[in-house]
Protein backbone atom coordinates (compact mmCIF):
# COMPACT_ATOMS: atom_id res chain seq x y z
CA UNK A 1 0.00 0.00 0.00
CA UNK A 2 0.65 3.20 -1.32
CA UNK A 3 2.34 6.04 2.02
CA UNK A 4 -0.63 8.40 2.98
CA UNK A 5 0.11 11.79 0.79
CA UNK A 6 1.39 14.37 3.51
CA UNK A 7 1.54 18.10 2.59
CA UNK A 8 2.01 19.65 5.95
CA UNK A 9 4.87 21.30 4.44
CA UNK A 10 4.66 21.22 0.83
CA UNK A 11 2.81 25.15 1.12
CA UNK A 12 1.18 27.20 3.21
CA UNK A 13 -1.67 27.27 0.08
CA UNK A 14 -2.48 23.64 1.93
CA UNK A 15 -3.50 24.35 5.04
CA UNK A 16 -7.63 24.63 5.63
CA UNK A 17 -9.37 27.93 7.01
CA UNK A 18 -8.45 29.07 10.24
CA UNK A 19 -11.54 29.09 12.79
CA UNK A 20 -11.83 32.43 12.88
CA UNK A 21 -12.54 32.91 9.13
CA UNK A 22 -14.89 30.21 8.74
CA UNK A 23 -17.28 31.56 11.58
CA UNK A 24 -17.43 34.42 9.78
CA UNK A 25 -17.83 33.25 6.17
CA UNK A 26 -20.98 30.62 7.61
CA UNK A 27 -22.11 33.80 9.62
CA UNK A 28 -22.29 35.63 5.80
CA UNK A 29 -24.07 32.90 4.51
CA UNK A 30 -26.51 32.95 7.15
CA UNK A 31 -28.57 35.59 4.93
CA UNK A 32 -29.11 37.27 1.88
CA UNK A 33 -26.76 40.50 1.41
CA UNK A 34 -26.51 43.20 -1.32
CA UNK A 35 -24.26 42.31 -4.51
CA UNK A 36 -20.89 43.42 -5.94
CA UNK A 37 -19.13 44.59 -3.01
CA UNK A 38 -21.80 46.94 -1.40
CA UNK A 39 -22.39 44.79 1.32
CA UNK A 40 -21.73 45.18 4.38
CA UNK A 41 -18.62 42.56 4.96
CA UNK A 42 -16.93 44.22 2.41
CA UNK A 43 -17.56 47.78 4.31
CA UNK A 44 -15.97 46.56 7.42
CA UNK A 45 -13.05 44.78 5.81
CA UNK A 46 -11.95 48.47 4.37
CA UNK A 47 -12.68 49.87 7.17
CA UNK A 48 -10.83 47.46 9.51
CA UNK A 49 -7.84 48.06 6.98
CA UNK A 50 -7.38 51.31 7.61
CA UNK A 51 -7.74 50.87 11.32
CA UNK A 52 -4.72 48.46 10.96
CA UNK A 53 -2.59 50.75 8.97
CA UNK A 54 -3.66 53.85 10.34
CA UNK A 55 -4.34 55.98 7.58
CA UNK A 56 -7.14 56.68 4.44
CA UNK A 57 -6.23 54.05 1.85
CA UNK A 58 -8.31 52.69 -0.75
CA UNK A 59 -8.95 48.91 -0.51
CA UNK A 60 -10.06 46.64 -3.42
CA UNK A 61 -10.67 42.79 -3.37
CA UNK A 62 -9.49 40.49 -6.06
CA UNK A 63 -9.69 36.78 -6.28
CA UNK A 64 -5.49 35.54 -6.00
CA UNK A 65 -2.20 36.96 -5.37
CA UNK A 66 -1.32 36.79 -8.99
CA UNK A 67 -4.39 39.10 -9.94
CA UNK A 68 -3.90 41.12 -7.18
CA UNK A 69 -0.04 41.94 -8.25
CA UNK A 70 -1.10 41.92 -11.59
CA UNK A 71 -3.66 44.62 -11.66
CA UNK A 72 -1.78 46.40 -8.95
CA UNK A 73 1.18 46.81 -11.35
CA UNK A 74 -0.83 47.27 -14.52
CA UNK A 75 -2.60 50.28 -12.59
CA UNK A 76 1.04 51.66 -11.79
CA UNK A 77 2.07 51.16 -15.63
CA UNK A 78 1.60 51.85 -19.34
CA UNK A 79 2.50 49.38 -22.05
CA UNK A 80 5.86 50.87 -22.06
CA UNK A 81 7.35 50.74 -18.60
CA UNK A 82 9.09 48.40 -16.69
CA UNK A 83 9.13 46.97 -13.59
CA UNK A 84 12.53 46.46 -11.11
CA UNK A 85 12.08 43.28 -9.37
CA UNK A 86 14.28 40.25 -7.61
CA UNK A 87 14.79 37.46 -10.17
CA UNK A 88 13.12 35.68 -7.48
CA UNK A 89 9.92 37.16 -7.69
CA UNK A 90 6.63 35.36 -7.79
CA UNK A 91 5.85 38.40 -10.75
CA UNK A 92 8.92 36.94 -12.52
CA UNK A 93 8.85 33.44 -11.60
CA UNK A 94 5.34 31.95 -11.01
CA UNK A 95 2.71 34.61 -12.44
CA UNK A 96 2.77 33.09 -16.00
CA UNK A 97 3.29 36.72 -17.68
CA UNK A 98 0.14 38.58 -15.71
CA UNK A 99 1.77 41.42 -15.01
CA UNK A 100 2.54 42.00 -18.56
CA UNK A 101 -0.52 40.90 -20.10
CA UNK A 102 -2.56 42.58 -17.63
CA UNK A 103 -0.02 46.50 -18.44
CA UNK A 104 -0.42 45.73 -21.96
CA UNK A 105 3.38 45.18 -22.48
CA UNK A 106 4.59 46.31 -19.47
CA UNK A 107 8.11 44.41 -18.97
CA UNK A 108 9.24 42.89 -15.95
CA UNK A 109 12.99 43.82 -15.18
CA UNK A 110 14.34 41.45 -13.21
CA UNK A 111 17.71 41.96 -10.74
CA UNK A 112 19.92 39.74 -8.24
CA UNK A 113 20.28 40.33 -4.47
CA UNK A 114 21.37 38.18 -1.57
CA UNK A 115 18.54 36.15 0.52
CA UNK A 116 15.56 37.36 -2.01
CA UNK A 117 15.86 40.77 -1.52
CA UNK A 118 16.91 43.96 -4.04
CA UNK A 119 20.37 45.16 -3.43
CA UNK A 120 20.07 48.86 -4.79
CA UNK A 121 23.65 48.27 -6.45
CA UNK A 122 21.92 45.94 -8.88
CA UNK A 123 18.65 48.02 -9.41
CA UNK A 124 20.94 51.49 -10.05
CA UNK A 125 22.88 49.49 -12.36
CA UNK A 126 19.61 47.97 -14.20
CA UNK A 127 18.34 51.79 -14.59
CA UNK A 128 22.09 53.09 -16.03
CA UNK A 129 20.71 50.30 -19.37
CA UNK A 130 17.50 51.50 -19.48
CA UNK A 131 18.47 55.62 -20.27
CA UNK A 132 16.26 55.97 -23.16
CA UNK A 133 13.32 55.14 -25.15
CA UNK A 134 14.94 51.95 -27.04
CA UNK A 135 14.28 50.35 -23.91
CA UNK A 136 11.37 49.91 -21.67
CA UNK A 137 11.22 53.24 -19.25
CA UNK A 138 11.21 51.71 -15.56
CA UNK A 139 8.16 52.78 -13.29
CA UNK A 140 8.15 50.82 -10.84
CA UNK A 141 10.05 49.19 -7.71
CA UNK A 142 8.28 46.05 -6.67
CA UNK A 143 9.91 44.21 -3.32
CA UNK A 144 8.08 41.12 -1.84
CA UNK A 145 7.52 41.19 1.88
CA UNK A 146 8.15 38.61 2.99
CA UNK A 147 10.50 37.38 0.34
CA UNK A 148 10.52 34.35 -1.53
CA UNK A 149 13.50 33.37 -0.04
CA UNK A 150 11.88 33.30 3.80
CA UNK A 151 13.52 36.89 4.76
CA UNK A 152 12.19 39.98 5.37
CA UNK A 153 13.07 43.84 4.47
CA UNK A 154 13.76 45.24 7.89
CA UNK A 155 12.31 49.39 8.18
CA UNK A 156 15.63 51.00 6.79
CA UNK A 157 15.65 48.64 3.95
CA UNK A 158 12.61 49.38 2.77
CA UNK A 159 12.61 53.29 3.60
CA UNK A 160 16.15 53.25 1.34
CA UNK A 161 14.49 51.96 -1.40
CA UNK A 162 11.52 53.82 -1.38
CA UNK A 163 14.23 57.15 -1.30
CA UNK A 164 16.02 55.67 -3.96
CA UNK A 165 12.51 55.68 -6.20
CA UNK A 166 11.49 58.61 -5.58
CA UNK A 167 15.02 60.15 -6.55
CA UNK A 168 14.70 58.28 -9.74
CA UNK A 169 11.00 59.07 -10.26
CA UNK A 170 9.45 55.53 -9.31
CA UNK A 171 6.59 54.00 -7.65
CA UNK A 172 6.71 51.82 -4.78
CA UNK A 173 4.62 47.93 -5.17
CA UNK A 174 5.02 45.92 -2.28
CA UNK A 175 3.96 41.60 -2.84
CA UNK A 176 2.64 41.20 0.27
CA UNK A 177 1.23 37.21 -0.21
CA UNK A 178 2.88 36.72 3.63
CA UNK A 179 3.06 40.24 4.62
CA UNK A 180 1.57 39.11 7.72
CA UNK A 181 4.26 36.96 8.40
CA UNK A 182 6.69 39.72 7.78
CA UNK A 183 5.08 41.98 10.32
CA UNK A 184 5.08 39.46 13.11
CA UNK A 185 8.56 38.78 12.73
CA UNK A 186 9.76 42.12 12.77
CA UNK A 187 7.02 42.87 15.76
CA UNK A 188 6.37 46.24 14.14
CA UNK A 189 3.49 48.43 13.32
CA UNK A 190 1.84 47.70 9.61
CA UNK A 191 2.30 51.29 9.08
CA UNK A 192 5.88 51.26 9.42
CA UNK A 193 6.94 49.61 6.87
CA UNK A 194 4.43 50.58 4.06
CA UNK A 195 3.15 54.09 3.93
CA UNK A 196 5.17 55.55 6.10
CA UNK A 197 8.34 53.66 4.61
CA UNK A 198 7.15 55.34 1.05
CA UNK A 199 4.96 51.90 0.03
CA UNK A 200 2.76 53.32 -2.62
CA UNK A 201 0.64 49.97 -3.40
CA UNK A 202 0.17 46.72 -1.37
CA UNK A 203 -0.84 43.43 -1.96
CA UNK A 204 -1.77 42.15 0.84
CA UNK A 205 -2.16 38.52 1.50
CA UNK A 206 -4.95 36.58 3.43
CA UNK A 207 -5.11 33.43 1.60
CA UNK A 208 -1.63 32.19 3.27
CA UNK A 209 -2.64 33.63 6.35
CA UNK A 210 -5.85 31.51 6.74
CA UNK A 211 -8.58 32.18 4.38
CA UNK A 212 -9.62 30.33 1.53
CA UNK A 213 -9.30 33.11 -1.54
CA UNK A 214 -9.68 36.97 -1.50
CA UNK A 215 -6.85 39.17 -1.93
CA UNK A 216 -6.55 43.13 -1.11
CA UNK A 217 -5.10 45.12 -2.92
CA UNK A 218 -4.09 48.38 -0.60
CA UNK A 219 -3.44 51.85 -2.38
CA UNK A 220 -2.08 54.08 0.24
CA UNK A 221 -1.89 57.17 -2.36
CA UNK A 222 -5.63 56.96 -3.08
CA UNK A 223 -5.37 58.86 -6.01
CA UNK A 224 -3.72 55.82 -7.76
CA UNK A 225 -6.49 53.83 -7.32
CA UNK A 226 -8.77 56.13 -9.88
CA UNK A 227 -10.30 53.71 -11.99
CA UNK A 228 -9.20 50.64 -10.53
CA UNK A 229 -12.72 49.31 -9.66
CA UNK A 230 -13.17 49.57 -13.68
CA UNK A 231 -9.83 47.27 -13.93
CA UNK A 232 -10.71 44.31 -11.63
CA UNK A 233 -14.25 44.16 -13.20
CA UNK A 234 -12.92 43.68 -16.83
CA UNK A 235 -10.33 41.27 -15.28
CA UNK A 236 -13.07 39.13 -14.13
CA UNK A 237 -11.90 40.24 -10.21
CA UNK A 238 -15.31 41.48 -9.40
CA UNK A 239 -17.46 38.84 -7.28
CA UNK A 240 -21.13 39.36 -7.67
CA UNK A 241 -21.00 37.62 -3.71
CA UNK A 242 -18.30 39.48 -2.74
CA UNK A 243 -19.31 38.97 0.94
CA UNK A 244 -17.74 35.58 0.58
CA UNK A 245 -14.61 37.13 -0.30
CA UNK A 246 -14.93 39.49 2.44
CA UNK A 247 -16.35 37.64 5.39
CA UNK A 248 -13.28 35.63 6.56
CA UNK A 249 -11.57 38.88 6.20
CA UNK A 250 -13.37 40.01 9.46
CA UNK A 251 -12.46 36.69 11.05
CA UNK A 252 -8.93 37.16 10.27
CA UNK A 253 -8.23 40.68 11.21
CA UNK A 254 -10.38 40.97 14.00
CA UNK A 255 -8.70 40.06 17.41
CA UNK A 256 -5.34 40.14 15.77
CA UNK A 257 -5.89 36.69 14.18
CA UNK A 258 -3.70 37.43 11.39
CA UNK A 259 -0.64 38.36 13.78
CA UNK A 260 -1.19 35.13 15.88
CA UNK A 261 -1.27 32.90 13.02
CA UNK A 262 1.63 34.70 11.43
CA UNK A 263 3.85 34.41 14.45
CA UNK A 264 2.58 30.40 14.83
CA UNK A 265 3.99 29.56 10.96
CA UNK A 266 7.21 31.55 12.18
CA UNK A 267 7.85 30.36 15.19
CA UNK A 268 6.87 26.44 13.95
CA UNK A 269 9.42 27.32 10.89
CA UNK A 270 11.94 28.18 13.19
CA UNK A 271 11.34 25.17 15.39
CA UNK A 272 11.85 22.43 12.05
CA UNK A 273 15.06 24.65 10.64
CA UNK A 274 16.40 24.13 13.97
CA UNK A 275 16.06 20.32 14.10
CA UNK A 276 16.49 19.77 10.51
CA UNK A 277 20.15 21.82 10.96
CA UNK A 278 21.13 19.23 13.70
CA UNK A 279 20.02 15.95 11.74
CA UNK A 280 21.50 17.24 8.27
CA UNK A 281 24.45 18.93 9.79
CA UNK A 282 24.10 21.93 7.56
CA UNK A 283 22.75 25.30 8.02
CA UNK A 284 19.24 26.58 6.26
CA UNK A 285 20.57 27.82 2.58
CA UNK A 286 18.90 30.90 3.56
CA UNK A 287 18.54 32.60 7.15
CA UNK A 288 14.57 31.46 8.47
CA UNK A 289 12.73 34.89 9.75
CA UNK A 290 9.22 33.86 8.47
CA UNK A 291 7.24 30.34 7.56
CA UNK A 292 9.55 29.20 4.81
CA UNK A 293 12.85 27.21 5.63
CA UNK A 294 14.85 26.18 2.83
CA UNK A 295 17.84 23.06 2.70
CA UNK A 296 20.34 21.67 0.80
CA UNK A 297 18.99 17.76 0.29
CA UNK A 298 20.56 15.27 -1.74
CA UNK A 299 18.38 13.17 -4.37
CA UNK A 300 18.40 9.84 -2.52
CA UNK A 301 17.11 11.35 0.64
CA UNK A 302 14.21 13.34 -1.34
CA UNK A 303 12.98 10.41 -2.84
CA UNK A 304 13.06 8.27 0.79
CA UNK A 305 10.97 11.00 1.67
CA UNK A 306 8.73 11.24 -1.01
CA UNK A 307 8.16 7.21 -0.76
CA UNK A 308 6.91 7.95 2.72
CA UNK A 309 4.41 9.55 1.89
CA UNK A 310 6.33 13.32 2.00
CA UNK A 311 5.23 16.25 -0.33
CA UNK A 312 7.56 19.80 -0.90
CA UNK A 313 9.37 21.31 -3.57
CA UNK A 314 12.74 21.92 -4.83
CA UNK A 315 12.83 25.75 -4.99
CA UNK A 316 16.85 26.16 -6.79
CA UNK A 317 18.55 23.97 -8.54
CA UNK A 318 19.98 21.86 -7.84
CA UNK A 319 19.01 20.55 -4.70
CA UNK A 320 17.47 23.24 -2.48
CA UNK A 321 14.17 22.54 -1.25
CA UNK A 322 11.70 24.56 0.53
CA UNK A 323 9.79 23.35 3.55
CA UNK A 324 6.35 25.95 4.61
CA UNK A 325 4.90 26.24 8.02
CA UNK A 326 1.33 27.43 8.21
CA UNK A 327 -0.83 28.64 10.93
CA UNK A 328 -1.84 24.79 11.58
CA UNK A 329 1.25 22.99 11.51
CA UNK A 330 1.98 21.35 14.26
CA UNK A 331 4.96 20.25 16.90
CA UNK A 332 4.06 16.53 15.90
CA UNK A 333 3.88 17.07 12.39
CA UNK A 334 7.49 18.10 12.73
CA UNK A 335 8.76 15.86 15.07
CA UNK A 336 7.68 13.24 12.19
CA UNK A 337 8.90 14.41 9.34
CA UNK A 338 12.09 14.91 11.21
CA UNK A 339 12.10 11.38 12.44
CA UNK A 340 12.36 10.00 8.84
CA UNK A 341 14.89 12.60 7.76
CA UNK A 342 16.89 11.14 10.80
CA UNK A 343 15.91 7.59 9.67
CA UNK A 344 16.69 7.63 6.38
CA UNK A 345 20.25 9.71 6.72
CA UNK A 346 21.12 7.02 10.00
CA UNK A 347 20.49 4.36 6.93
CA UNK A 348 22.89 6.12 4.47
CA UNK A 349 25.63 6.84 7.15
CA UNK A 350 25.29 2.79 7.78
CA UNK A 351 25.36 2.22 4.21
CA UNK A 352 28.83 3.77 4.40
């Protein structure tokens, strides 16, 4: 027989609803509610938003991350810009070419940097090739908080390259699919490192965090957001129920329930690094600050894995994987995968 298919830690996308949102998504469906976003879920998720941040923001719900960065940059763009990004990048890497279908031509300009974030080096350097109009003009700086890589742009960081765009006449995009993650490791105020760091635009992630869809999409100039209601509806990104979108929303800000499952991937992701680092013998490939850890694993021991039943991904060739906490994984659930990483490398040391 066939080892049960585990996916604990094969991506946060796994995980079910958190409690919290699913109260309040069979509380919405409870009773019958205006259409397209004028009810009155979708009234107190805006609202609750700009509690969080602290500020008058426009707030707009799409279905996914990749329509939410996607329309977010195509709002920021014409069909002749670009946009700065890591080479990491879910834009560059996993978006299938949204952001430029979505601008029209709008190119994606992607740029190295140590542990998934922009090194301003690079970016300067990137804008000293694109001087004229035989190249696509940039417009836009777009950093992912947390990264891909499992770090996170500490205040300065972010505040530096929000100087450096505005010096160079650029907008600011933050991904923010685990920006709740990012803020509970840094233990921070949201408002400190988005508008008030010089974030024009953020995406701002729920469906890692513990709902089951719904994206926001955050303009903190509000003036950039003229229009954009027209944009998601032609994009298909405008739910006639929208209060299904919305609803978990409520359950996920309110009481902090965001923050609590944020700092419960962390601190879970922190807990497996640490054991995995004492059974392999080798350091993370990348320092662990959020839910994402990330290892060096040779082929025989992925595939003893995978046998048992294990599910995760390589990440970079050619042999680091990545291994995602959510808000439910549990101490047991590491404990075992652990085991059989210890099991299977006891075998190979034997073998030798």
């Amino acid at each position: 027989m066939p080892a049960r298919e585990r996916f604990e830690f094969a991506s946060d996308n796994t995980a079910a609803i958190c409690p919290p949102a699913w109260s309040a998504l069979a509380e919405a469906n409870a009773e019958a509610e205006v259409s397209y976003g004028e009810d009155k879920w979708t009234r107190r998720v805006a609202d609750r938003v700009r509690e969080i941040f602290e500020t008058d923001c426009e707030v707009f719900f799409v279905f996914n991350g990749t329509a939410a960065n996607s329309l977010a940059l195509a709002q920021l763009c014409r069909s002749f810009h670009g946009i700065v990004c890591h080479e990491y990048a879910h834009t560059q890497t996993d978006e299938c070419g949204a952001p430029e279908f979505f601008s029209g031509g709008a190119k994606l300009l992607p740029t190295p940097g140590a542990n998934g974030k922009l090194d301003l080096a690079q970016v300067e350097a990137l804008l000293r090739r694109h001087r004229d109009f035989h190249s696509s003009k940039p417009r836009v700086i777009s950093i992912t908080q947390a990264s891909e890589l499992g770090t996170v742009y500490q205040r300065h960081e972010i505040e530096r390259i929000s100087e450096f765009a505005r010096q160079n006449s650029l907008l600011v995009h933050m991904d923010g699919a685990r920006f709740a993650n990012a803020v509970a490791a840094l233990a921070c105020t949201p408002r400190s490192i988005t508008w008030e760091a010089g974030v024009d635009v953020l995406c701002f992630g729920g469906t890692k965090n513990g709902t089951a869809a719904g994206e926001l999409v955050v303009f903190f100039k509000k003036e950039l957001a003229y229009e954009f209601d027209y944009r998601t509806k032609q994009a298909g990104q405008l739910a006639s129920k929208m209060r299904f979108l919305a609803a978990p929303w409520i359950g996920l800000l309110g009481d902090n329930v965001w923050l609590e499952n944020a700092r419960h991937a962390n601190k879970c992701a922190q807990m497996l690094a640490k054991k995995l680092q004492s059974v392999l013998g080798r350091a993370p490939a990348f320092p662990c600050e959020v839910s994402a850890i990330f290892f060096s694993m040779p082929d025989a021991l992925v595939t003893q894995l995978q046998e048992r039943g294990w599910r995760f991904y390589k990440f970079i060739e050619p042999d680091i994987y990545r291994l995602m906490c959510s808000w439910s994984s549990t101490e047991k659930e590491i404990d075992d995968f652990v085991a059989d990483v210890k099991e299977f490398c006891g075998g190979e040391r034997n073998a030798r």
